[in-house]
C-alpha atoms as a PDB file:
ATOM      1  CA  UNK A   1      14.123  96.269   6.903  1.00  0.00           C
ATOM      2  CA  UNK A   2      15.544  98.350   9.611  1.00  0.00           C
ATOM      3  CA  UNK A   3      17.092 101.679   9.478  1.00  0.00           C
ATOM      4  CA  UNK A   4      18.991 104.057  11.625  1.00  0.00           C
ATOM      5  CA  UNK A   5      18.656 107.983  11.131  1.00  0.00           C
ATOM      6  CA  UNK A   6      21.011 109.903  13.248  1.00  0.00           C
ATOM      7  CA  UNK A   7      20.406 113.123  13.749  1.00  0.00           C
ATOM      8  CA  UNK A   8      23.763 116.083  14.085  1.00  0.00           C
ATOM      9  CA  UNK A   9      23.749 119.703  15.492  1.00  0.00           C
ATOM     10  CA  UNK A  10      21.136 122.054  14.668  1.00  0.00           C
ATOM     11  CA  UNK A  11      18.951 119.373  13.427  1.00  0.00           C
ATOM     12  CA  UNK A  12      19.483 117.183  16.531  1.00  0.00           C
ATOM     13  CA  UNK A  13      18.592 120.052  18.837  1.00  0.00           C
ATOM     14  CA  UNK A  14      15.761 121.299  16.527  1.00  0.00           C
ATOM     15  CA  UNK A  15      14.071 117.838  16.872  1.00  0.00           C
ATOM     16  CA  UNK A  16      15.459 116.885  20.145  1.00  0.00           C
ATOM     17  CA  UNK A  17      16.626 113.733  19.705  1.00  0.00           C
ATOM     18  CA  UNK A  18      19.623 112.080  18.474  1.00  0.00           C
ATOM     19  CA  UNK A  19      18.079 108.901  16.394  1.00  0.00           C
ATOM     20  CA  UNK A  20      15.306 107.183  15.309  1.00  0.00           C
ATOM     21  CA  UNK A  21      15.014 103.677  14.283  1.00  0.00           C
ATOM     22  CA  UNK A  22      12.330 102.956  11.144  1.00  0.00           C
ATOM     23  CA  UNK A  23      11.350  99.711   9.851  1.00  0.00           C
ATOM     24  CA  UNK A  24      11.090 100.624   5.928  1.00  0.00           C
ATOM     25  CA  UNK A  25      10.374  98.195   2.612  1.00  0.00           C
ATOM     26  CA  UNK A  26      13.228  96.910   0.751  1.00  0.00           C
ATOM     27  CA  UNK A  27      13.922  99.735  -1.988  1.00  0.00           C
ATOM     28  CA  UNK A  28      13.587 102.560   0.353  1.00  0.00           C
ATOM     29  CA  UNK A  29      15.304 105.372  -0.942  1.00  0.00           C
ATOM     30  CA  UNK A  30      16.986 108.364   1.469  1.00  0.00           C
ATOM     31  CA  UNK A  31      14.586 110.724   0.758  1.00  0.00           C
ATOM     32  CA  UNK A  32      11.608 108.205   1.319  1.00  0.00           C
ATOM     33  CA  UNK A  33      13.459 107.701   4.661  1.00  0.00           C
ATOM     34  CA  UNK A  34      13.738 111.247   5.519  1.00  0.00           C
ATOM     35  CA  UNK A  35       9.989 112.422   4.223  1.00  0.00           C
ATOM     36  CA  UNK A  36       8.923 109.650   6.665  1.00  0.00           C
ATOM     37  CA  UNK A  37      11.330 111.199   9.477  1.00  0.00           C
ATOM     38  CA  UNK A  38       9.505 114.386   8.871  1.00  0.00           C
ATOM     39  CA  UNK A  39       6.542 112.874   9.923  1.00  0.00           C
ATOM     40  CA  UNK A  40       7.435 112.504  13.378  1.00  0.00           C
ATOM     41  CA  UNK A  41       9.498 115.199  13.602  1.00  0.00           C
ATOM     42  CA  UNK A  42       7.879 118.382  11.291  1.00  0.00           C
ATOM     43  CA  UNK A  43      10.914 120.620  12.684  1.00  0.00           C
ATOM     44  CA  UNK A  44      12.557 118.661   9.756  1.00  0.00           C
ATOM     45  CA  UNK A  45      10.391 120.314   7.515  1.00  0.00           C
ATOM     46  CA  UNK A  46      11.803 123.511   7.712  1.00  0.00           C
ATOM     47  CA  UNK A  47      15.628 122.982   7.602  1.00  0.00           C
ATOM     48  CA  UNK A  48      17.830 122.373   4.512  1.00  0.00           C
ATOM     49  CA  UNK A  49      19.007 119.149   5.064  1.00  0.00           C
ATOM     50  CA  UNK A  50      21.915 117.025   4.062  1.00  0.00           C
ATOM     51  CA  UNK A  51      22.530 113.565   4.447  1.00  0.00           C
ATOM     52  CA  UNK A  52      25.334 110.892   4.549  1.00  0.00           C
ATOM     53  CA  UNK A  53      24.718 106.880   4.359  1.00  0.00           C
ATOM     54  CA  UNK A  54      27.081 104.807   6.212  1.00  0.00           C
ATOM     55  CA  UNK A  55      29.392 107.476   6.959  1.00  0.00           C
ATOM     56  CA  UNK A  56      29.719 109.125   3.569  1.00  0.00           C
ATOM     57  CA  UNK A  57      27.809 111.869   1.649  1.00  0.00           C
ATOM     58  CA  UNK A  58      24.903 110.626  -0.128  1.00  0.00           C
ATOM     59  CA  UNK A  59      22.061 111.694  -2.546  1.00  0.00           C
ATOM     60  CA  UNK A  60      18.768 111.723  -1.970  1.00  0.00           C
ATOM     61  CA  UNK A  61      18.062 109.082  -4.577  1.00  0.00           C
ATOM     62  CA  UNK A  62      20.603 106.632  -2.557  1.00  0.00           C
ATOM     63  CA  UNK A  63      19.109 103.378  -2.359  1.00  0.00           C
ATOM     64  CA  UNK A  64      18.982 102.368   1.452  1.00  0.00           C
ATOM     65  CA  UNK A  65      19.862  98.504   2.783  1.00  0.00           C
ATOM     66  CA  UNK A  66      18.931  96.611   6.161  1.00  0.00           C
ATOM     67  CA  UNK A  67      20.638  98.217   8.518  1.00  0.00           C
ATOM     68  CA  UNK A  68      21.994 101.338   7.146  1.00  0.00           C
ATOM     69  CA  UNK A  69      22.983 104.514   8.800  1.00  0.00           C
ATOM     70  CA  UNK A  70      21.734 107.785   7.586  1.00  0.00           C
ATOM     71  CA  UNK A  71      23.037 110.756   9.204  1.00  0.00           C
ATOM     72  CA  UNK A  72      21.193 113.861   9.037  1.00  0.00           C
ATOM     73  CA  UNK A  73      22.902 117.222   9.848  1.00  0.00           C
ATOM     74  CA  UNK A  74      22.962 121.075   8.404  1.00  0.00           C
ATOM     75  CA  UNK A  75      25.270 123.042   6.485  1.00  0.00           C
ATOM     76  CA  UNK A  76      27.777 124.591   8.012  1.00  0.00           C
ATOM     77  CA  UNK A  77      29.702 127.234   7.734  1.00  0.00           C
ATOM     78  CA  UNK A  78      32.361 129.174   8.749  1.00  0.00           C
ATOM     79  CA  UNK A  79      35.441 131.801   8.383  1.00  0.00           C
END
């Protein structure tokens, strides 16, 4: 199945790119999906990431479908 990770911010500038299309197996979970991100981008590796799937905030463990979104993006902060 086919999956969309979009990257936001820091993350996107970090890796430098916006997205990245994988073909994963059914079952896939988010964090799967992101390890395997890592992999082509290792900037990944050193950022605290968190995620959303299909436009809301997801866990790791979140079971991805054909097609999905999965946004990846920092914390941010602010005062």
């Amino acid at each position: 199945m086919e999956i969309q990770i979009l990257f936001f911010g820091a993350v996107a500038d970090s890796v430098k790119s916006r997205q990245l299309i994988l073909n994963v197996a059914s079952g896939t979970t988010a964090a799967a999906a992101i390890e395997t991100a890592k992999k082509e981008h290792p900037a990944l590796a050193s950022q605290k990431l968190l995620i959303a799937v299909n436009e809301e905030y997801a866990d790791t463990d979140t079971i991805l479908g054909d097609g999905d979104e999965v946004a990846v993006f920092t914390a941010v902060s602010g005062g």
